[in-house]
Structure formats: structure tokens, C-alpha cells
Protein backbone atom coordinates (compact mmCIF):
# COMPACT_ATOMS: atom_id res chain seq x y z
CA UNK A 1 61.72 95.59 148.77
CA UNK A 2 65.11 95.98 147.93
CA UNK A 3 66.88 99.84 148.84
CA UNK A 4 68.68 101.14 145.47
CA UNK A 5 71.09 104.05 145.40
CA UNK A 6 71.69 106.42 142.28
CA UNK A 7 74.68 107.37 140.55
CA UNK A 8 75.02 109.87 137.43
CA UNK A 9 78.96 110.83 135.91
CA UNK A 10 79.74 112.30 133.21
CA UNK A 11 82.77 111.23 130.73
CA UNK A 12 85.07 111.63 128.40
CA UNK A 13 84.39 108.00 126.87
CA UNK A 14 82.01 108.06 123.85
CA UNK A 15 78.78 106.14 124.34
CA UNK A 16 80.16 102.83 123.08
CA UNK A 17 83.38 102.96 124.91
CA UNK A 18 81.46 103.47 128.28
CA UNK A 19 79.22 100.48 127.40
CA UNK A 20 82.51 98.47 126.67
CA UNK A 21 83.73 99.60 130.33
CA UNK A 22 80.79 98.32 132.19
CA UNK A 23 80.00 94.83 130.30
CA UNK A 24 83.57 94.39 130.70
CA UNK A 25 83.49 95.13 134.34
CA UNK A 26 80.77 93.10 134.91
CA UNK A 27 81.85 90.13 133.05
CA UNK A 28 85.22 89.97 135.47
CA UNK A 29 82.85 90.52 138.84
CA UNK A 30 80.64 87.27 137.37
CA UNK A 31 83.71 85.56 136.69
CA UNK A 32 84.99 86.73 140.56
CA UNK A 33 81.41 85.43 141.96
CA UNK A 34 81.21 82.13 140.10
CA UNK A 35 84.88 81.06 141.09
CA UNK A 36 84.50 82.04 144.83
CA UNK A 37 81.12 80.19 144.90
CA UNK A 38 83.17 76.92 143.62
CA UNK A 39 85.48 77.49 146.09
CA UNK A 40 82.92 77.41 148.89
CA UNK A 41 82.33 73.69 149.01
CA UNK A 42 80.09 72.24 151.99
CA UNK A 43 79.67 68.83 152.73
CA UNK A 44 75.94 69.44 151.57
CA UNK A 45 77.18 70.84 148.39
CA UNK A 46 75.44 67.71 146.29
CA UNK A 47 71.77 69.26 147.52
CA UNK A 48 72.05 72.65 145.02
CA UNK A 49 70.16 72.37 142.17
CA UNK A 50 72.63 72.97 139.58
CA UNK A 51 75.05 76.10 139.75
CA UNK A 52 73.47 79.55 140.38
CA UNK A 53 74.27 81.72 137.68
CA UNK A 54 75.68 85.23 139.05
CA UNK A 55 75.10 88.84 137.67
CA UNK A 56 73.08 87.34 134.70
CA UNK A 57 72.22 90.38 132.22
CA UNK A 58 68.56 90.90 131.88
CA UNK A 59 69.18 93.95 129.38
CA UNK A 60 71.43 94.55 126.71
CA UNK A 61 70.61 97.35 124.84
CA UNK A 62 74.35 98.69 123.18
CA UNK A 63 75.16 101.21 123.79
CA UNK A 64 72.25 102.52 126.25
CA UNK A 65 71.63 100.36 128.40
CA UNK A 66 72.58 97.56 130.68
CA UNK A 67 70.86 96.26 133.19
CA UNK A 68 72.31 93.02 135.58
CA UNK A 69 70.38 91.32 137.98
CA UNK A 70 71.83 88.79 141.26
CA UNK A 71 69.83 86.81 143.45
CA UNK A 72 72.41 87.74 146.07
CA UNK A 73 73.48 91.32 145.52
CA UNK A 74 70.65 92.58 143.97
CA UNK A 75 70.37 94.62 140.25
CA UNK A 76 72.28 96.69 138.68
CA UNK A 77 71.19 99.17 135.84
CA UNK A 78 73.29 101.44 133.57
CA UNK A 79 71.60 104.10 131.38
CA UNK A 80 74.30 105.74 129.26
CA UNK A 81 73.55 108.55 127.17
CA UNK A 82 75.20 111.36 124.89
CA UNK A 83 75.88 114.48 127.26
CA UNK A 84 75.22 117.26 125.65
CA UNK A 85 78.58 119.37 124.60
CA UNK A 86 80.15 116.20 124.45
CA UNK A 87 81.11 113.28 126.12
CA UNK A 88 79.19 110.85 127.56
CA UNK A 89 76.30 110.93 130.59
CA UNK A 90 76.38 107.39 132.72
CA UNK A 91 73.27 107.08 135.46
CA UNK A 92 74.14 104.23 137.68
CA UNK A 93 71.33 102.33 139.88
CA UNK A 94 72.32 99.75 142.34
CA UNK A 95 72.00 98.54 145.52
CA UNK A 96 74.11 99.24 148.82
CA UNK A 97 76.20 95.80 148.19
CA UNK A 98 76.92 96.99 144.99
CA UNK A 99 78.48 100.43 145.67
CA UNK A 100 81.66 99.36 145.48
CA UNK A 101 81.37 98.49 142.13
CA UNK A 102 79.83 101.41 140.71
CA UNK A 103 82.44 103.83 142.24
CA UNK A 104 84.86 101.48 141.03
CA UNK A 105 83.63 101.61 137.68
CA UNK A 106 83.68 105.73 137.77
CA UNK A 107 86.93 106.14 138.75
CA UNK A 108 87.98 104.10 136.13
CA UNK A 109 86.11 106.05 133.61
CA UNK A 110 88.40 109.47 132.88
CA UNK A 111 85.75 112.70 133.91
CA UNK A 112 84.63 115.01 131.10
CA UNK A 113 86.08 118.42 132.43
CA UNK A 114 83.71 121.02 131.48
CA UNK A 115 84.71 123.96 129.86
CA UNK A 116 83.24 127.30 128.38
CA UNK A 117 84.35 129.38 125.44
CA UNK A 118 87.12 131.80 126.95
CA UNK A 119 87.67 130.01 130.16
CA UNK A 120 91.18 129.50 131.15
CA UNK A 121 91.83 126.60 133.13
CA UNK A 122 94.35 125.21 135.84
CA UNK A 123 96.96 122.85 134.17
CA UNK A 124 96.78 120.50 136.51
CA UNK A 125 93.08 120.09 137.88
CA UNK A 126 91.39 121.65 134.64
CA UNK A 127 89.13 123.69 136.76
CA UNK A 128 88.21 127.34 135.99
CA UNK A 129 90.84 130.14 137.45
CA UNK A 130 90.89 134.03 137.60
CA UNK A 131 93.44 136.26 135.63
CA UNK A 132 94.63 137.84 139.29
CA UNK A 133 94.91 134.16 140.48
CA UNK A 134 98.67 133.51 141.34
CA UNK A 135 98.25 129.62 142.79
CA UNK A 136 95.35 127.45 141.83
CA UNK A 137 92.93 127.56 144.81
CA UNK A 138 92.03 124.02 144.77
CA UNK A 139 95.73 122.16 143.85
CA UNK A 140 97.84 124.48 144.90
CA UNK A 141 99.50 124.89 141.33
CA UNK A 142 101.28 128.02 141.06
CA UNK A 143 100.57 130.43 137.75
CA UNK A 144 103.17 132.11 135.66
């Protein structure tokens, strides 16, 4: 049995634009895989059957879901959904060799900053700051 790990972000990117992100994404990392694996030639290279297709999609659902499978790394599956209040809600399985990915793929994706009705925020950070606040607690930003 393979061990899987679980990742959920939110975003600013609408639904389709998050979908976009990953297929893209994964497209390039299958491109990556396939040309490395050419590269690796043994002298019993003539014994594979074929080439072995990398990161082959098993689901393609736009723009909900996507879900990648590798004989080597293991699957992949993205769930993407409309967050309530805007924005968009991405929940990331994977496997261990696949982390990388994944947080690569959510820092690339700009964060939805959450904000109430009222709520001042930090300039800088965007993260919720008190009226007697004089410097931002968590950047350091000093108020006027």
C-alpha cells in the first residue's frame, strides 16, 4: 500500500484558472520525466517493452478534478472547488515523492487573503491589525 499525504489551499485563482495551473504543471513534470528517462540509456536498454508513459492522467474532470497516476512516483489527485466567499478551494493528495510538487504548485498559486466586513488590514501581509497597533506584529510594518 502506497502512504499518501493531504494538502488543502485556498486561492485567489477562479476554479478554471487553478485547473489551468496544475495540468500545466503536470504536463512540464511528464515532459521532465520522459526526457530524463531517454537520457538514462543502459546497455540493456533494447529489453523495455516500449517507452513507459509517465504521470499519465487517469481523470480529467475540468475544472474539478484531476487525478495523475505514475508507476514510479505514485498518484496524484486534485479536487478543486469554489470556496465559499470567493476564490477558489484546492485539496491536494499525493504521495511523499511527490511533495515537492504539490508545494511547488501552491506557492505558485497567489493565497486568497481572507477578510471580514470592517477589518482593517496590514498593507503589506494583509493580515488583520488593531486600531492601537503602531507596527504590524507579524512583518514588522510600521502604521501611520
Amino acid at each position: 500500500m502506497i502512504s499518501t499525504q493531504m494538502d488543502i489551499w485556498f486561492t485567489d485563482y477562479t476554479n478554471q484558472e487553478a485547473f489551468d495551473t496544475i495540468t500545466k504543471a503536470t504536463d512540464e513534470l511528464r515532459e521532465k520525466a520522459m526526457a530524463e528517462a531517454a537520457a538514462k540509456k543502459s546497455r540493456f536498454s533494447f529489453l523495455r517493452r516500449g517507452k513507459k508513459e509517465r504521470y499519465t492522467v487517469d481523470q480529467d474532470v475540468s475544472p474539478h478534478v484531476y487525478r495523475v497516476a505514475d508507476g514510479n512516483d505514485g498518484p496524484m489527485n486534485f479536487e478543486i472547488s469554489a470556496a465559499e466567499g470567493g476564490g477558489t478551494q484546492v485539496k491536494a493528495t499525493f504521495t511523499p515523492r511527490t511533495r515537492n510538487f504539490v508545494q511547488g504548485l501552491k506557492t505558485n498559486m497567489p493565497p486568497r487573503k481572507l477578510v471580514a466586513a470592517n477589518v482593517t488590514v496590514c498593507p503589506t501581509c494583509g493580515r488583520p491589525k488593531q486600531p492601537e497597533w503602531q507596527v504590524c506584529p507579524y512583518d514588522g510594518t510600521k502604521y501611520r
